[in-house]
Protein backbone atom coordinates (compact mmCIF):
# COMPACT_ATOMS: atom_id res chain seq x y z
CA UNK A 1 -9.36 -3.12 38.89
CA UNK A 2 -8.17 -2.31 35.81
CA UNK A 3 -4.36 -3.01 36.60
CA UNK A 4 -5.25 -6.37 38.08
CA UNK A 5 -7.48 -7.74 35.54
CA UNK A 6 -4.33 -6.86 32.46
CA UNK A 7 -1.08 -7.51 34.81
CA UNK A 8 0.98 -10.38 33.23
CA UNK A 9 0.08 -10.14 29.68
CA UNK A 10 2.73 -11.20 27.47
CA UNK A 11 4.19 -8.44 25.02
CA UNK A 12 4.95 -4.84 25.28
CA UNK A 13 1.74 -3.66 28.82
CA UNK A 14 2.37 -0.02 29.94
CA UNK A 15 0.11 2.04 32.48
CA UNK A 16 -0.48 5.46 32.12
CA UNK A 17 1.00 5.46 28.66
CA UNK A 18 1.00 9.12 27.10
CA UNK A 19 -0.33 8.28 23.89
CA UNK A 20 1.86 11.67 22.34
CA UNK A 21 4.28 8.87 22.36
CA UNK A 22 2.72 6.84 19.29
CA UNK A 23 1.28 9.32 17.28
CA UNK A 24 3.16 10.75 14.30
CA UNK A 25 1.18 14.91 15.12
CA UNK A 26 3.10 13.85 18.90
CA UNK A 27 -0.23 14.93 20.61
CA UNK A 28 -2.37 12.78 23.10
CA UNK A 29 -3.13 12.19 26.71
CA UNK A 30 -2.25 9.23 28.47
CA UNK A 31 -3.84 5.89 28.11
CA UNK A 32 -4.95 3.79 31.64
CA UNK A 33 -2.98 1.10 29.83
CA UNK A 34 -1.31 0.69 26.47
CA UNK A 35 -0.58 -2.83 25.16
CA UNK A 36 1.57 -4.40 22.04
CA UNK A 37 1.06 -8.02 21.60
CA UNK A 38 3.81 -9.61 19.49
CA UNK A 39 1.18 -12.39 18.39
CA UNK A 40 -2.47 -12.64 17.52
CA UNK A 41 -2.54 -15.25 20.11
CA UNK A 42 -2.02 -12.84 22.66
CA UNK A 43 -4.10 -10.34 21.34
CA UNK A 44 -6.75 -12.58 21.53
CA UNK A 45 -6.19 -13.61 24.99
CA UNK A 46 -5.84 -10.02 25.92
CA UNK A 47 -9.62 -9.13 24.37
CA UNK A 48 -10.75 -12.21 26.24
CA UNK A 49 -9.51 -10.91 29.74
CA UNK A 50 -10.52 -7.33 29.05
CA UNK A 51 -14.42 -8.05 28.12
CA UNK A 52 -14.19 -10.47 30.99
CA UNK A 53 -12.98 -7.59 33.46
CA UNK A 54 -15.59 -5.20 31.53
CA UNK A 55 -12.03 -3.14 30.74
CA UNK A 56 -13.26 -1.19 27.66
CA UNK A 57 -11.18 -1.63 24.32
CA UNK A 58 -9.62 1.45 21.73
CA UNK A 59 -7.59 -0.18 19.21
CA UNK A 60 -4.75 1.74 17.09
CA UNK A 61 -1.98 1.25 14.68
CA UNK A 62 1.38 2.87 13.86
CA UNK A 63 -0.83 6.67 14.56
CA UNK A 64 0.29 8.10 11.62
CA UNK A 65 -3.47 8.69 10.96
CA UNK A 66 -4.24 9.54 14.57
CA UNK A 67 -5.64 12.14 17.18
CA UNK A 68 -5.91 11.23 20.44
CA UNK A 69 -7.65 14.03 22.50
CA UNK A 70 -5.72 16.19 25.57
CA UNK A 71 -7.26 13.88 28.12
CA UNK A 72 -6.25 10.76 26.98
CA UNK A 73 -8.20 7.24 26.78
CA UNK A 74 -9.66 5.52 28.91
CA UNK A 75 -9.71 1.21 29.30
CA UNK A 76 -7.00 -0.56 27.45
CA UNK A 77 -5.39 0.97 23.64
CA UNK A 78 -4.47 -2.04 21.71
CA UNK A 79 -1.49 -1.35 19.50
CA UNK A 80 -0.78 -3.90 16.53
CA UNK A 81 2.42 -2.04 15.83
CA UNK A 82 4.85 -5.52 16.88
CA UNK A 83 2.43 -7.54 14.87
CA UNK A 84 5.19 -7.70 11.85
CA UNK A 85 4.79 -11.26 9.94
CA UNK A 86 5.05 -10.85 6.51
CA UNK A 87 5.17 -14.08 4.37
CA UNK A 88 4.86 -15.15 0.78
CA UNK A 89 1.62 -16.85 -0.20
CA UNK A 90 1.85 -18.36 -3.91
CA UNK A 91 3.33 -17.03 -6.28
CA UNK A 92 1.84 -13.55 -6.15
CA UNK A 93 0.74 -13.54 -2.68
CA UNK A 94 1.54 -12.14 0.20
CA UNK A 95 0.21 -12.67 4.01
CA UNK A 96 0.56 -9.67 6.31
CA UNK A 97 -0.06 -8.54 9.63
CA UNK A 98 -1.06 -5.57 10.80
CA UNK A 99 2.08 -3.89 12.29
CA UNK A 100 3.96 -3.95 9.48
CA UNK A 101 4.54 -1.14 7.93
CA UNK A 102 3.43 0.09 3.69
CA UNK A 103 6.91 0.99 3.30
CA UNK A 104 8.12 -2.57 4.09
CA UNK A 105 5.48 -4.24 2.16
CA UNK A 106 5.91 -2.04 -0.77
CA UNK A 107 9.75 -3.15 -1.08
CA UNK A 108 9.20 -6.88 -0.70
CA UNK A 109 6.61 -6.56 -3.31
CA UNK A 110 9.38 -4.63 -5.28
CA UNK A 111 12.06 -7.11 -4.69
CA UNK A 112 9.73 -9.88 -5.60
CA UNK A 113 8.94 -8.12 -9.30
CA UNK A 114 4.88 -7.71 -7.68
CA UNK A 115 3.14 -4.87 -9.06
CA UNK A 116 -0.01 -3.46 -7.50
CA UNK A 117 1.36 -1.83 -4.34
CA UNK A 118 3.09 1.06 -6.14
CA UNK A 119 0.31 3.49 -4.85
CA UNK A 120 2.18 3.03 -1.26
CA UNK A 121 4.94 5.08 -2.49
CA UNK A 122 5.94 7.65 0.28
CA UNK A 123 2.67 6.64 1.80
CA UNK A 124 3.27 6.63 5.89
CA UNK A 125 1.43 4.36 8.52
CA UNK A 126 0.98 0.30 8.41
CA UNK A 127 -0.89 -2.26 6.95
CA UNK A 128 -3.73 -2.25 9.19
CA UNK A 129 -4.53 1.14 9.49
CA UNK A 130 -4.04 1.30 5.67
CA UNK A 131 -7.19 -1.47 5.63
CA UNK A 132 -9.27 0.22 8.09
CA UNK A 133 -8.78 3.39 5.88
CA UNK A 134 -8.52 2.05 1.78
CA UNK A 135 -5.70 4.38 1.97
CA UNK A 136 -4.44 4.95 -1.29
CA UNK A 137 -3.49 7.73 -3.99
CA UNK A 138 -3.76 8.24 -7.59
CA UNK A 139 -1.94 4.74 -8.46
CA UNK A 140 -4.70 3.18 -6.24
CA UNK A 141 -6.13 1.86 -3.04
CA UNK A 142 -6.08 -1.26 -0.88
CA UNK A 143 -9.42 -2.85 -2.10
CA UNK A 144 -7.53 -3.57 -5.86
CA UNK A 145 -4.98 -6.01 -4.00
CA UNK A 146 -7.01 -7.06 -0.64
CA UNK A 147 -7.94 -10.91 -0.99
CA UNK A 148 -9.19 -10.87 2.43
CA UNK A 149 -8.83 -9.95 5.85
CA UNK A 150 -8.40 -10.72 9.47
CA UNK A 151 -9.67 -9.21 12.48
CA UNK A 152 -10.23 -10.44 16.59
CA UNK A 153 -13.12 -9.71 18.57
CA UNK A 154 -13.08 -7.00 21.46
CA UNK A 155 -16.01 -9.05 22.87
CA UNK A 156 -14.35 -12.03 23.25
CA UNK A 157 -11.18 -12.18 21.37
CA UNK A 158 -12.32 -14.81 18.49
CA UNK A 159 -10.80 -14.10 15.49
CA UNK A 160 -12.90 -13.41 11.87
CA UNK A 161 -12.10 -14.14 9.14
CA UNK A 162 -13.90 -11.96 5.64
CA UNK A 163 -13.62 -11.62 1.80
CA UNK A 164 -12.62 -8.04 0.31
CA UNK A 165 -16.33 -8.37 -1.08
CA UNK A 166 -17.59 -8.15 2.76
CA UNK A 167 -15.08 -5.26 3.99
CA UNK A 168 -17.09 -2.34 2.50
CA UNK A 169 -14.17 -0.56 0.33
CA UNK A 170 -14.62 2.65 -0.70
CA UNK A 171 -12.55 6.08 -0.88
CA UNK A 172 -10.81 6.18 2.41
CA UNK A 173 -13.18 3.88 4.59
CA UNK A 174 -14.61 0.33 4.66
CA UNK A 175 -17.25 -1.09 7.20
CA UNK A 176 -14.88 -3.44 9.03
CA UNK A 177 -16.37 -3.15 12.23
CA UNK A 178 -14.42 -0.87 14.71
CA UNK A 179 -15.34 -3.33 18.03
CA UNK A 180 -12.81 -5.25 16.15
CA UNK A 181 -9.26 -5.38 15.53
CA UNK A 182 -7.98 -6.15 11.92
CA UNK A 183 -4.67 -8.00 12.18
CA UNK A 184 -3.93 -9.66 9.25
CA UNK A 185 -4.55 -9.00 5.20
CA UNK A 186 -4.28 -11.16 2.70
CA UNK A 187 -3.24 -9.42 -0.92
CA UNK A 188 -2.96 -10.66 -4.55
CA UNK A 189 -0.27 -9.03 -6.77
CA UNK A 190 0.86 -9.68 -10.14
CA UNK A 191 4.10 -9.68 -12.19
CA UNK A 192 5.74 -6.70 -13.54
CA UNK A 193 9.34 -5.65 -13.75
CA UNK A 194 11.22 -4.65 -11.36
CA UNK A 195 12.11 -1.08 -12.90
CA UNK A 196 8.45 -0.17 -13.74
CA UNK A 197 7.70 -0.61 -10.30
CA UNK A 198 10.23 1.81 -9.55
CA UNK A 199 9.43 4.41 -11.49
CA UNK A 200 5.82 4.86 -11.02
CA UNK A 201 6.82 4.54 -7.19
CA UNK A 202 9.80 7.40 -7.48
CA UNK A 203 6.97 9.40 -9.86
CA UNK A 204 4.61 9.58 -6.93
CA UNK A 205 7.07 9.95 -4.19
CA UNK A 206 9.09 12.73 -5.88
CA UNK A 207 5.07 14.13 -6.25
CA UNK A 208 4.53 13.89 -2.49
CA UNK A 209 7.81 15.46 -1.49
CA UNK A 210 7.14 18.81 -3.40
CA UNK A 211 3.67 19.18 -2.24
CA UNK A 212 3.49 18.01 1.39
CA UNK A 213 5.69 19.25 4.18
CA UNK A 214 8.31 18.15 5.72
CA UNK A 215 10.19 17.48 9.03
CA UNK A 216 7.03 18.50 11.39
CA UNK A 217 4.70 16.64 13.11
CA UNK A 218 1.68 15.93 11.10
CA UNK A 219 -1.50 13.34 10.50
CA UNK A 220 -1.26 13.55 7.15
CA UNK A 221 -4.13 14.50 5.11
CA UNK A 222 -6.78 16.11 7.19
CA UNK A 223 -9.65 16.01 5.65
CA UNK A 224 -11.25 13.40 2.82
CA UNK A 225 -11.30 15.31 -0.84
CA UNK A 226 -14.88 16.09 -1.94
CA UNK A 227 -15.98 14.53 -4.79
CA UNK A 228 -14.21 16.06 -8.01
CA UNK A 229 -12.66 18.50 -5.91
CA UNK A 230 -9.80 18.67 -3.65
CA UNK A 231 -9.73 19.78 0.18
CA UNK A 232 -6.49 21.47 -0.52
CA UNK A 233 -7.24 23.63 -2.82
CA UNK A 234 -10.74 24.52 -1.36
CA UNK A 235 -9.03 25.15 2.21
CA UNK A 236 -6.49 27.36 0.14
CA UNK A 237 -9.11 29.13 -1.38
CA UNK A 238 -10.28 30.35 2.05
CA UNK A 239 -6.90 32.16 2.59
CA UNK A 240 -6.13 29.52 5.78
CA UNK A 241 -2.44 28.78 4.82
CA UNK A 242 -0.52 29.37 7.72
CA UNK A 243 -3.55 30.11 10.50
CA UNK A 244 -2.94 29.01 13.36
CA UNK A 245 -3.94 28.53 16.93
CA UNK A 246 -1.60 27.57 19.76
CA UNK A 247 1.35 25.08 18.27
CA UNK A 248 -1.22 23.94 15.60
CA UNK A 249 -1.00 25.23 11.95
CA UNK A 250 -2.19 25.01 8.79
CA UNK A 251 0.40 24.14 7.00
CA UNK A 252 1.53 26.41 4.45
CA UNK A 253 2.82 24.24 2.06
CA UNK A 254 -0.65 21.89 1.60
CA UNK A 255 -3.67 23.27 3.19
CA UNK A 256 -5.54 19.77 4.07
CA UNK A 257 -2.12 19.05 6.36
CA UNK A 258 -2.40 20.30 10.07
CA UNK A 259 0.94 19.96 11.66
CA UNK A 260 2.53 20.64 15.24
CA UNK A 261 4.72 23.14 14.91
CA UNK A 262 5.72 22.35 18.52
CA UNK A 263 3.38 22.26 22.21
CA UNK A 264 0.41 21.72 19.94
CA UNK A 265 -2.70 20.20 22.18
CA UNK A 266 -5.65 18.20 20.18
CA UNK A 267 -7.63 21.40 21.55
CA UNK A 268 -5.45 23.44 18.88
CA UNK A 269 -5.73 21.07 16.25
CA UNK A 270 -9.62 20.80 16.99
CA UNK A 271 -10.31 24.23 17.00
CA UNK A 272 -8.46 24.65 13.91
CA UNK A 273 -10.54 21.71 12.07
CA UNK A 274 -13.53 23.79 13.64
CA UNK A 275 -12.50 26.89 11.49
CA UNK A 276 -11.49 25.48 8.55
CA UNK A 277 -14.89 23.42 8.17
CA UNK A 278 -16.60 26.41 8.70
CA UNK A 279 -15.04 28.58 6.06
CA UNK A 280 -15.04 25.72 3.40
CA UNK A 281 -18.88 25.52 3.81
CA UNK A 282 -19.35 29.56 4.12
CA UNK A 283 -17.47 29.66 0.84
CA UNK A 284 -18.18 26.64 -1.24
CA UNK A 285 -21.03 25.04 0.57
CA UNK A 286 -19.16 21.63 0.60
CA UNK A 287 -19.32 20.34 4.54
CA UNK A 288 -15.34 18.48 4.89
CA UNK A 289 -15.16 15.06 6.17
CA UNK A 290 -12.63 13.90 8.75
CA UNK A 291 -9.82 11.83 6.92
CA UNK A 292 -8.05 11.48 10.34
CA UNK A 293 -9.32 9.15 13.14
CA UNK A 294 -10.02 11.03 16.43
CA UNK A 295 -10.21 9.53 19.82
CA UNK A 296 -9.95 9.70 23.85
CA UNK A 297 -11.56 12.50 26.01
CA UNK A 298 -11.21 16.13 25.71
């Protein structure tokens, strides 16, 4: 049923799509079917036909902030990775769709002289997940540039349309609603020169390259920092640097990064979160929060 109600969809449709594949920790069982419109349009054809076939819906982005558990998802996974359109809007605008990636937006904002975007420096994963998450660092978040944004209906593929006032912003979340799928933000910059763009941006990258590791598999920051505190240096604290179970670690260069250190299942990398957790509350009585999305079946 499944394969009949999705067969001929325009763009990038796969069946029993191991989602390992588009995940930067390389971990995840397969999807029934994977799908990567190249236009909204088809997106929101696609959400049409899959509420009409009762096909559920799990959308995702360039999984650099992803889990997917060992047994995979079930329904349709909704990539907006080949959603790439980025456009000028104004003078200090820009229009941009979810696939494309910080990096990218962060050095046409550069070329253009646009300040506001330095906080993307060395920061991995695309625009949309980057909305869903108000990712940011110290140089700031998406909420201080986000005019508005753009998301389509699972239930029946319309698209929506909301102010930065009506996302919900705040540290590492916002309340756009996860039965849809943001595919499109709209972001106000503002002049600065060229080299003080770079510098702030080589600052923080040069910052991120001594503290987080390097050429392994990873989700990125595991866990949300506390308030006033950081879940490095509390996981640190518990002696956890370099635990590990199966191919997942700890990694001993920055204690809130699990990476796959190679064969690592979502089991591993659970079980590890499991531990960690526990000690940080056994220790400090601070209960971690999930930073990193986590989804599919065990």
């Amino acid at each position: 049923m499944l394969r009949s109600a999705l067969e001929g969809l325009p763009g990038d449709l796969r069946f029993d799509e191991p989602m390992a594949r588009h995940t930067t920790l390389r971990i995840g069982g397969p999807a029934d079917a994977w799908y990567a419109p190249a236009i909204i349009a088809d997106l929101s054809a696609a959400l049409a036909r899959a509420a009409a076939a009762g096909v559920p819906v799990t959308a995702v982005g360039g999984g650099s902030n992803l889990l997917v558990r060992d047994g995979g998802v079930r329904g349709l996974v909704v990539s907006t990775r080949n959603l790439r359109r980025l456009e000028r809007r104004g003078p200090t605008g820009f229009i941009v769709e979810a696939g494309v990636s910080t990096g990218k937006l962060l050095l046409e904002a550069t070329a253009a002289s646009l300040g506001g975007l330095e906080f993307l420096g060395g920061v991995p994963g695309s625009v949309g997940g980057g909305l869903i998450m108000n990712a940011g660092t110290y140089l700031g978040e998406f909420k201080d540039v986000t005019v508005s944004v753009e998301s389509v209906r699972m239930a029946d593929g319309q698209i929506v349309r909301r102010a930065r006032e009506a996302c919900g912003f705040r540290y590492r979340h916002s309340d756009l609603p996860a039965d849809e799928v943001v595919v499109e933000g709209e972001f106000e910059l503002r002049p600065r020169p060229r080299g003080e763009i770079e510098t702030d941006v080589r600052a923080l990258r040069d910052r991120r390259h001594q503290r987080e590791p390097k050429g392994v598999a990873n989700a990125g920051s595991i866990f949300k920092n506390p308030p006033n505190q950081f879940a490095g240096k509390l996981i640190e604290e518990c002696g956890l640097k370099g635990r590990r179970i199966g191919g997942a670690e700890v990694s001993p260069k920055h204690a809130n990064w699990i990476v796959n250190t190679g064969g690592a299942t979502a089991a591993d990398v659970l079980g590890l979160v499991a531990e960690v957790r526990a000690a940080v509350s056994r220790r400090h009585g601070i209960d971690l929060e999930m930073e990193v999305k986590v989804i599919g079946q065990a």
